[in-house]
Protein backbone atom coordinates (compact mmCIF):
# COMPACT_ATOMS: atom_id res chain seq x y z
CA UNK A 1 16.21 -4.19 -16.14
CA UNK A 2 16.02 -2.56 -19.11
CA UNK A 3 14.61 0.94 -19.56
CA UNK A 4 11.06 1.29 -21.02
CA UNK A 5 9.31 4.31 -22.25
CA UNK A 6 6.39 5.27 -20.39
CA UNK A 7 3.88 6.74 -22.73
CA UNK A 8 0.93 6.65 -20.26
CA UNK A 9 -0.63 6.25 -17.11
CA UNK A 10 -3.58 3.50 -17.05
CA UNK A 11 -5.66 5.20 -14.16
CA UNK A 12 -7.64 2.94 -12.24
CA UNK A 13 -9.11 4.95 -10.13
CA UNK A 14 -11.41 3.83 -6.83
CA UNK A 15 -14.98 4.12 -8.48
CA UNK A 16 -13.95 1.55 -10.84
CA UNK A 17 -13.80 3.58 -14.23
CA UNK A 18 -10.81 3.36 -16.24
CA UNK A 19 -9.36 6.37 -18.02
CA UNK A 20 -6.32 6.70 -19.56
CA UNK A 21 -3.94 9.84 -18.88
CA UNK A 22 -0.67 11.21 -20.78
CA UNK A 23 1.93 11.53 -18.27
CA UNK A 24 3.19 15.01 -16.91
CA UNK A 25 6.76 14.98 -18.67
CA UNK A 26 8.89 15.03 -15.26
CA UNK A 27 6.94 12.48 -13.93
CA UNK A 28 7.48 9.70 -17.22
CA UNK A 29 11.33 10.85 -16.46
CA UNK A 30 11.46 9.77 -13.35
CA UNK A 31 9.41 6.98 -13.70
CA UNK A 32 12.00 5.86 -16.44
CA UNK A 33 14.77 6.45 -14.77
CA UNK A 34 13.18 4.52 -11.72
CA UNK A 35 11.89 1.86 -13.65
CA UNK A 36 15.57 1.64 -15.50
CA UNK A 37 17.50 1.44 -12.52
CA UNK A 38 17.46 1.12 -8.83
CA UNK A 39 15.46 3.77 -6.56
CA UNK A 40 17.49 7.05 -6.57
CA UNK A 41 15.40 7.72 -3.43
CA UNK A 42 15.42 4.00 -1.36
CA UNK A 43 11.64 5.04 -0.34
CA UNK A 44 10.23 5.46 -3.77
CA UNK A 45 8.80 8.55 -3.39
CA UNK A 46 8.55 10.91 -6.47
CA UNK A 47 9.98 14.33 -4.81
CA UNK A 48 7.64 17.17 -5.19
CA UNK A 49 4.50 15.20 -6.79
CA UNK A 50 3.30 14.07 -3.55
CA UNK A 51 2.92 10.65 -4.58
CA UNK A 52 4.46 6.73 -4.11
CA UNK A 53 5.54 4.42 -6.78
CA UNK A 54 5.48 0.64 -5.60
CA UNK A 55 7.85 -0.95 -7.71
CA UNK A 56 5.39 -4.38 -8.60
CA UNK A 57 5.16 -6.55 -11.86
CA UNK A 58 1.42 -7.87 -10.02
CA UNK A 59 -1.63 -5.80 -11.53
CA UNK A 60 -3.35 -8.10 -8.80
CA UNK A 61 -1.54 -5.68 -5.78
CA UNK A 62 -2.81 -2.71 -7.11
CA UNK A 63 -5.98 -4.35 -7.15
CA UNK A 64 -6.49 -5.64 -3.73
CA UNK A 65 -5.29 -2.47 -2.54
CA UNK A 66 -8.69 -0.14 -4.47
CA UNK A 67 -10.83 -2.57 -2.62
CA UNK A 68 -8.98 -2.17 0.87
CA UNK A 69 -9.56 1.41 0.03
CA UNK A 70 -13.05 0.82 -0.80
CA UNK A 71 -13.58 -0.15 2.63
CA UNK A 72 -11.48 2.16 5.03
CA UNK A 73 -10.35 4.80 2.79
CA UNK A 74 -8.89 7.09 5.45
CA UNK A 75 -6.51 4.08 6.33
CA UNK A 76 -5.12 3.50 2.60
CA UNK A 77 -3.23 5.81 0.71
CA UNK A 78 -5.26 6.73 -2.32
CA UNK A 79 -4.04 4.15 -5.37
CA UNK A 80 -3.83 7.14 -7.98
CA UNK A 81 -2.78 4.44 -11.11
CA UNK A 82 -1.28 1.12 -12.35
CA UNK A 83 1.60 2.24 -13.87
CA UNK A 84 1.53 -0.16 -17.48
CA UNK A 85 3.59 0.13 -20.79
CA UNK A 86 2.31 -1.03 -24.39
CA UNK A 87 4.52 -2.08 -27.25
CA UNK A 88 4.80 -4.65 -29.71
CA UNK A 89 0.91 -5.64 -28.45
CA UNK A 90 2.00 -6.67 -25.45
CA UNK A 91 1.02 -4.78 -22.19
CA UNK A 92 3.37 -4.75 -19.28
CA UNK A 93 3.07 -4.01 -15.65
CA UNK A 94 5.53 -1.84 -14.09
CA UNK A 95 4.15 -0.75 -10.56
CA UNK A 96 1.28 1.25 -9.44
CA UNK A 97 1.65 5.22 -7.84
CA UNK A 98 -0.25 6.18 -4.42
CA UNK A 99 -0.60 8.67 -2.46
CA UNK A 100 2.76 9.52 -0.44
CA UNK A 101 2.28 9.40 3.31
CA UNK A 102 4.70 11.50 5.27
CA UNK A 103 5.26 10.07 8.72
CA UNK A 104 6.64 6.53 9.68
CA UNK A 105 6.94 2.53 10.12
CA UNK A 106 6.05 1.28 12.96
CA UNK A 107 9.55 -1.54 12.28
CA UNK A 108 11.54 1.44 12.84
CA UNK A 109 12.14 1.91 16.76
CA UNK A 110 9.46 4.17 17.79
CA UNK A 111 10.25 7.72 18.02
CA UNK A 112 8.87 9.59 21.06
CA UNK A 113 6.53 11.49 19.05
CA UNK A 114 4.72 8.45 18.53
CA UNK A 115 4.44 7.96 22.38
CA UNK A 116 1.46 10.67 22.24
CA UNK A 117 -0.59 8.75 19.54
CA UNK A 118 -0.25 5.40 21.58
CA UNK A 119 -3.81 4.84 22.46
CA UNK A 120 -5.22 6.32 18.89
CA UNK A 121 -2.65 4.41 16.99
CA UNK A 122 -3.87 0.96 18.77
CA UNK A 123 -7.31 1.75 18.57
CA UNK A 124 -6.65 2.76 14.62
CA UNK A 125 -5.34 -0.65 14.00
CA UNK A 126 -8.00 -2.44 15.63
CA UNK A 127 -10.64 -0.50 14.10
CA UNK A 128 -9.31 -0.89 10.55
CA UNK A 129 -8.25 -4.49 10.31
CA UNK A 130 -11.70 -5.25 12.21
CA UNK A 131 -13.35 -3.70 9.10
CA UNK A 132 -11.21 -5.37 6.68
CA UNK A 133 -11.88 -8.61 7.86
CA UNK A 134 -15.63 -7.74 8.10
CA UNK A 135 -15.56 -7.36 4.45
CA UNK A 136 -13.58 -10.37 3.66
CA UNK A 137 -10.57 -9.04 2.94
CA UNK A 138 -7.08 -10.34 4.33
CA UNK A 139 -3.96 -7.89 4.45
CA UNK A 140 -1.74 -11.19 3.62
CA UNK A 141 1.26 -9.63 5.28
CA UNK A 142 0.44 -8.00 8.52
CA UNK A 143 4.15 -5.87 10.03
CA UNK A 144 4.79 -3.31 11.29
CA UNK A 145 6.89 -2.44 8.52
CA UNK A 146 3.20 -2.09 6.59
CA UNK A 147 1.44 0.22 8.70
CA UNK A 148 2.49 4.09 8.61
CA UNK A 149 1.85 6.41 10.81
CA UNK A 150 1.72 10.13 9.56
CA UNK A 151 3.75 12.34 11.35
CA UNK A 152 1.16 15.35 11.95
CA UNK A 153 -2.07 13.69 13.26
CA UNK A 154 -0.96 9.95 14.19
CA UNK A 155 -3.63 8.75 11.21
CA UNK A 156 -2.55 4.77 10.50
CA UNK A 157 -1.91 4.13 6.47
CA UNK A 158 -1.83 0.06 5.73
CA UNK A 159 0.27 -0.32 2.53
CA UNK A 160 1.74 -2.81 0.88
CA UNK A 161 -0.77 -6.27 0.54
CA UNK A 162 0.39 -9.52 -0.40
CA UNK A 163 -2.72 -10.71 -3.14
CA UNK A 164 -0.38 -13.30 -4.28
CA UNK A 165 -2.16 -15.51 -1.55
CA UNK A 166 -5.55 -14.11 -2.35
CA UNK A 167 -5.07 -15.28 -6.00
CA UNK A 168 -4.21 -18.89 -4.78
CA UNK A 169 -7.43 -19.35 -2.45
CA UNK A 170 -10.36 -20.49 -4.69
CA UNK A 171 -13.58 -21.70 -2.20
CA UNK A 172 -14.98 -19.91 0.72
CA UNK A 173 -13.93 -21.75 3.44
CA UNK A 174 -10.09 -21.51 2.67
CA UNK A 175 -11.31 -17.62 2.07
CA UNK A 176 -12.54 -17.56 5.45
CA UNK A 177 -9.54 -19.32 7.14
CA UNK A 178 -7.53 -17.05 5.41
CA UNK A 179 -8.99 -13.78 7.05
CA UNK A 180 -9.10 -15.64 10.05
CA UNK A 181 -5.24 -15.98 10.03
CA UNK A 182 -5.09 -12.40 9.60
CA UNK A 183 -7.38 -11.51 12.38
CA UNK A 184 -4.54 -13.52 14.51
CA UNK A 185 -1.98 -11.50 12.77
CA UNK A 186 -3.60 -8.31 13.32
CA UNK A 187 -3.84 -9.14 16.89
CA UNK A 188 -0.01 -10.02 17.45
CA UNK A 189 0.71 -6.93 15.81
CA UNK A 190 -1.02 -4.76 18.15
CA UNK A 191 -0.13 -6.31 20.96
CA UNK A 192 3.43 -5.61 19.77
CA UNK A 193 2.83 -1.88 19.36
CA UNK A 194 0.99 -1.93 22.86
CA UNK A 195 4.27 -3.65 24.37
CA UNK A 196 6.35 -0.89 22.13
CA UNK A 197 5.15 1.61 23.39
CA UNK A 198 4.95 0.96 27.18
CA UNK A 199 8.66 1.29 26.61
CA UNK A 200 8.91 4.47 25.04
């Protein structure tokens, strides 16, 4: 892909109001150079902001992931902006930057640190995909390699949403079938951490 200069930073932020924001000059750098090539760092995390960039051409991602934030926003890293260039009147979607969340997948084989969060870290997942289904709101893509665990307190993070299946699902029964596969997703998933960690 072609590099693109990155001029700005359309901010979406969680309340809804847009604002837009003149990168920080080391940022747009490595946003360029991320955007121009493949991840220098596999993870995609911009060292010493603090912060995520999803690599994502969908505005609709971004999206679905403010209003899983609206509803369990200790569970979400913060979506901090849709990352968008302009030129030539077009505008074009590049990815979106979050909050960075220092800990863990739970695909990775879990570490024994993990072992002491067992109980909180099932509970966490029920609790949280409960109240996203509650709200109407299906993950798309429940795996463990889309739940994080943070290495100091054991706090859960979802990332990573799949609204391309949202976007396809037009009445309120397939809406409603759709959460409901979820809520069967969300189970097999925890019962595969419970099983996990038994074995730790």
């Amino acid at each position: 892909m072609a590099s693109v200069r990155m001029q700005t930073l359309a901010i979406e932020r969680p309340s809804g109001s847009a604002v837009r924001l003149e990168l920080e000059s080391e940022i747009t750098g490595l946003l360029r150079e991320m955007i121009g090539s493949r991840f220098a760092d596999k993870r995609g995390e911009l060292r010493g902001a603090g912060v995520f960039f999803k690599q994502t051409h969908r505005a609709d991602e971004y999206e679905l992931l403010r209003r899983m934030y609206g509803v369990v926003p200790k569970h979400i890293p913060a979506p901090l902006g849709l990352v968008v260039s302009n030129g030539g009147g077009s505008r074009a979607v590049h990815g979106y930057i979050m909050d960075h969340i220092n800990g863990t997948d739970l695909e990775h084989p879990l570490r024994q640190w993990l072992f002491g969060f067992r109980e909180e870290i099932i509970a966490q997942l029920r609790d949280v995909f409960d109240a996203l289904h509650s709200a109407g709101i299906a993950h798309n893509d429940i795996n463990p390699s889309n739940v994080m665990v943070r290495e100091r307190d054991g706090r859960i993070f979802v990332i990573d949403p799949d609204a391309q299946v949202q976007r396809d699902v037009h009445d309120q029964s397939e809406r409603a079938a759709e959460v409901q596969e979820d809520r069967v997703k969300a189970q097999e998933l925890i019962e595969t951490v419970r099983q996990s960690l038994r074995t730790v």
